[in-house]
C-alpha atoms as a PDB file:
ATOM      1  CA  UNK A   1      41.672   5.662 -20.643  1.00  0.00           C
ATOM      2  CA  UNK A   2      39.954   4.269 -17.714  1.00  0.00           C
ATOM      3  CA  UNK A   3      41.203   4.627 -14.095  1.00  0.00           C
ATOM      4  CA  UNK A   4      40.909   1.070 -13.855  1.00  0.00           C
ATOM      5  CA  UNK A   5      42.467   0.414 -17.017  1.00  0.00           C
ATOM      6  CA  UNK A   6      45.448   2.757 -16.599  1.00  0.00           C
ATOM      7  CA  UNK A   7      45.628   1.647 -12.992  1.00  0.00           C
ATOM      8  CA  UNK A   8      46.023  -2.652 -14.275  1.00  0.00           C
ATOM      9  CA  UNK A   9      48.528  -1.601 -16.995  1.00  0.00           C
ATOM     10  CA  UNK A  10      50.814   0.506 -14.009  1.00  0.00           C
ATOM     11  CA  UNK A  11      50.761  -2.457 -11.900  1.00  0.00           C
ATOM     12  CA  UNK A  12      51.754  -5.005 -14.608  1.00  0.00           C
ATOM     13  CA  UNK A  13      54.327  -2.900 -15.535  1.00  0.00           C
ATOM     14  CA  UNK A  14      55.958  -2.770 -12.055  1.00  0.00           C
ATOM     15  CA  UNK A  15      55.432  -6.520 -11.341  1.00  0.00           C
ATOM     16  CA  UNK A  16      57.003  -7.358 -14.434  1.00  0.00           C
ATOM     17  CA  UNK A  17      59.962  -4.375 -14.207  1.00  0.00           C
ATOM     18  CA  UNK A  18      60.033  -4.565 -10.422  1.00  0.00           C
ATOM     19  CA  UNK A  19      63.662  -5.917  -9.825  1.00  0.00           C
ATOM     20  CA  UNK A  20      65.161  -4.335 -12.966  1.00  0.00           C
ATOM     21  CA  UNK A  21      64.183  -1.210 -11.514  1.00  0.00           C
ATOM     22  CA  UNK A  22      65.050  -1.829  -8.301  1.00  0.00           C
ATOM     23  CA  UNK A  23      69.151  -2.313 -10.441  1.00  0.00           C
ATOM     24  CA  UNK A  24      68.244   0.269 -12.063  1.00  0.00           C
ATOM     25  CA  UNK A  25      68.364   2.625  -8.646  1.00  0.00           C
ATOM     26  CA  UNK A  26      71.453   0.869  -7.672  1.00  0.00           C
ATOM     27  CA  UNK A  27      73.551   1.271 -10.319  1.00  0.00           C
ATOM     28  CA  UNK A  28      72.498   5.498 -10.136  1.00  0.00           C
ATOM     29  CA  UNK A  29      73.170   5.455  -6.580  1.00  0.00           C
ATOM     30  CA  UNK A  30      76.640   3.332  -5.470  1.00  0.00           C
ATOM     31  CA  UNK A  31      76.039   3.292  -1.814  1.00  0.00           C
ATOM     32  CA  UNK A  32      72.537   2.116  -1.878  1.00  0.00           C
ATOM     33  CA  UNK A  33      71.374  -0.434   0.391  1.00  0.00           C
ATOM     34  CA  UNK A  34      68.783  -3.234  -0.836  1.00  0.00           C
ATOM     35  CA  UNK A  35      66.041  -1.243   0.838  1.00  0.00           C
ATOM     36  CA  UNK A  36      66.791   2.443  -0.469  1.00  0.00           C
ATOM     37  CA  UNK A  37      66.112   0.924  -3.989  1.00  0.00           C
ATOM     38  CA  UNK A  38      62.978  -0.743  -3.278  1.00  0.00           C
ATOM     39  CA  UNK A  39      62.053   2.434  -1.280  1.00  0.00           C
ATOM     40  CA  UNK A  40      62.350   4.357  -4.533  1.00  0.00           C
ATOM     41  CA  UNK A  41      60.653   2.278  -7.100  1.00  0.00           C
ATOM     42  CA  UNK A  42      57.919   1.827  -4.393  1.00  0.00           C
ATOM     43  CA  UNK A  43      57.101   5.531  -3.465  1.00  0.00           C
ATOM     44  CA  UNK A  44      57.635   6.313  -7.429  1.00  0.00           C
ATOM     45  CA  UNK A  45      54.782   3.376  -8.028  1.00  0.00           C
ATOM     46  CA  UNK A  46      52.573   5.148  -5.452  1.00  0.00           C
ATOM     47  CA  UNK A  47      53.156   8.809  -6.932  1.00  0.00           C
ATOM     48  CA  UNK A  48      52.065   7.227 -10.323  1.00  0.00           C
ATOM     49  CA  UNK A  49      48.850   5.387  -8.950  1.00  0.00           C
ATOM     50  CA  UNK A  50      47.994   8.492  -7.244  1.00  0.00           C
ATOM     51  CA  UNK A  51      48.749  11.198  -9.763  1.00  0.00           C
ATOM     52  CA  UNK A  52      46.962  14.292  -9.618  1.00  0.00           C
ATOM     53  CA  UNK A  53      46.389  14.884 -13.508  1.00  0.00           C
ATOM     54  CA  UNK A  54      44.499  11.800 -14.952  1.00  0.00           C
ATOM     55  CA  UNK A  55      43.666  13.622 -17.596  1.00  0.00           C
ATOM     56  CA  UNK A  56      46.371  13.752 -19.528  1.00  0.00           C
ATOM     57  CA  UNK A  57      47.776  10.080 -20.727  1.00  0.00           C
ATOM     58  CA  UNK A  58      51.122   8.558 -20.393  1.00  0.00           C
ATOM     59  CA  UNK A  59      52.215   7.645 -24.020  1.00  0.00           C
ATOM     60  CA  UNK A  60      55.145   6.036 -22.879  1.00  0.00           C
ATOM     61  CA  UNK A  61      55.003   4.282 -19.380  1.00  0.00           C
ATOM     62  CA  UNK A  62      58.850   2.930 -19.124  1.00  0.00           C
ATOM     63  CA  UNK A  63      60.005   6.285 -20.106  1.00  0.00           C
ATOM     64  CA  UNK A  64      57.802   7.866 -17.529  1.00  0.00           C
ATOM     65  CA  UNK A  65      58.489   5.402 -14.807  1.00  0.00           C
ATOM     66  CA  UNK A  66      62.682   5.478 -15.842  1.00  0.00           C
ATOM     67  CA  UNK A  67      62.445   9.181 -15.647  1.00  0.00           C
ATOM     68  CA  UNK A  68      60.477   9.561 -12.772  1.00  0.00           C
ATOM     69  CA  UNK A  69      63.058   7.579 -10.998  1.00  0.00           C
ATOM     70  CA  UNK A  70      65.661   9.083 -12.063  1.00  0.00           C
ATOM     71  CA  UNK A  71      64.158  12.439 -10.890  1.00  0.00           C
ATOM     72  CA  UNK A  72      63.371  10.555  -7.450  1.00  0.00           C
ATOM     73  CA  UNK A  73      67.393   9.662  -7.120  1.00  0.00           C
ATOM     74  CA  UNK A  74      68.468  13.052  -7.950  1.00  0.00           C
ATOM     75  CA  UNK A  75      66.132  14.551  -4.900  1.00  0.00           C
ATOM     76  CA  UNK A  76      67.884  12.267  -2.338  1.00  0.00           C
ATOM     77  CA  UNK A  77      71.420  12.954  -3.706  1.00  0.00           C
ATOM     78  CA  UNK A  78      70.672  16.762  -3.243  1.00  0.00           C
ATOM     79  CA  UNK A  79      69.394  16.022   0.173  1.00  0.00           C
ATOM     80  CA  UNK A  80      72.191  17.165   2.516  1.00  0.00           C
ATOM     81  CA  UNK A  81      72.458  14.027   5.175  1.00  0.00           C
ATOM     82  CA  UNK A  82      71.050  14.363   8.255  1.00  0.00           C
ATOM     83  CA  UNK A  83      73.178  12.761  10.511  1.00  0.00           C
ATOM     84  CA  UNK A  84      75.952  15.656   9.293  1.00  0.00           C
ATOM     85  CA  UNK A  85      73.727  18.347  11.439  1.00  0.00           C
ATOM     86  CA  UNK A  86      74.816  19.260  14.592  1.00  0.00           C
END
């Protein structure tokens, strides 16, 4: 598939998805503000445009965005916070 073609079928995905998503991340994550969601979908959009393997295809784009989110909200929950440092 095309760069250009792969690249038109990401973004109608996420401007069609974009806000179930975005509930998506909210239900996984109780305490998360408007922006932490949007955060996530974004940045996982951005790792998908940019990924480093082109070669090999995404069969299944929902399943690979879904999971890739999923994996996203997983790394923040492991994250100790910050502000607990002293």
């Amino acid at each position: 598939m095309k760069d250009e073609t792969k690249n038109t079928r990401i973004a109608q995905f996420f401007k069609t998805e974009r806000e179930i998503l975005v509930n998506y991340v909210r239900r996984l994550i109780d305490d998360a503000a408007d922006r932490d969601g949007e955060d996530i979908v974004q940045d996982v959009m951005l790792n998908l445009f940019n990924m480093a393997d082109v070669t090999i295809p995404v069969e299944n784009l929902a399943a690979y965005v879904y999971r890739s989110i999923r994996n996203r909200v997983i790394d923040i929950l492991r994250k100790p916070d910050r502000d607990d440092v002293s």
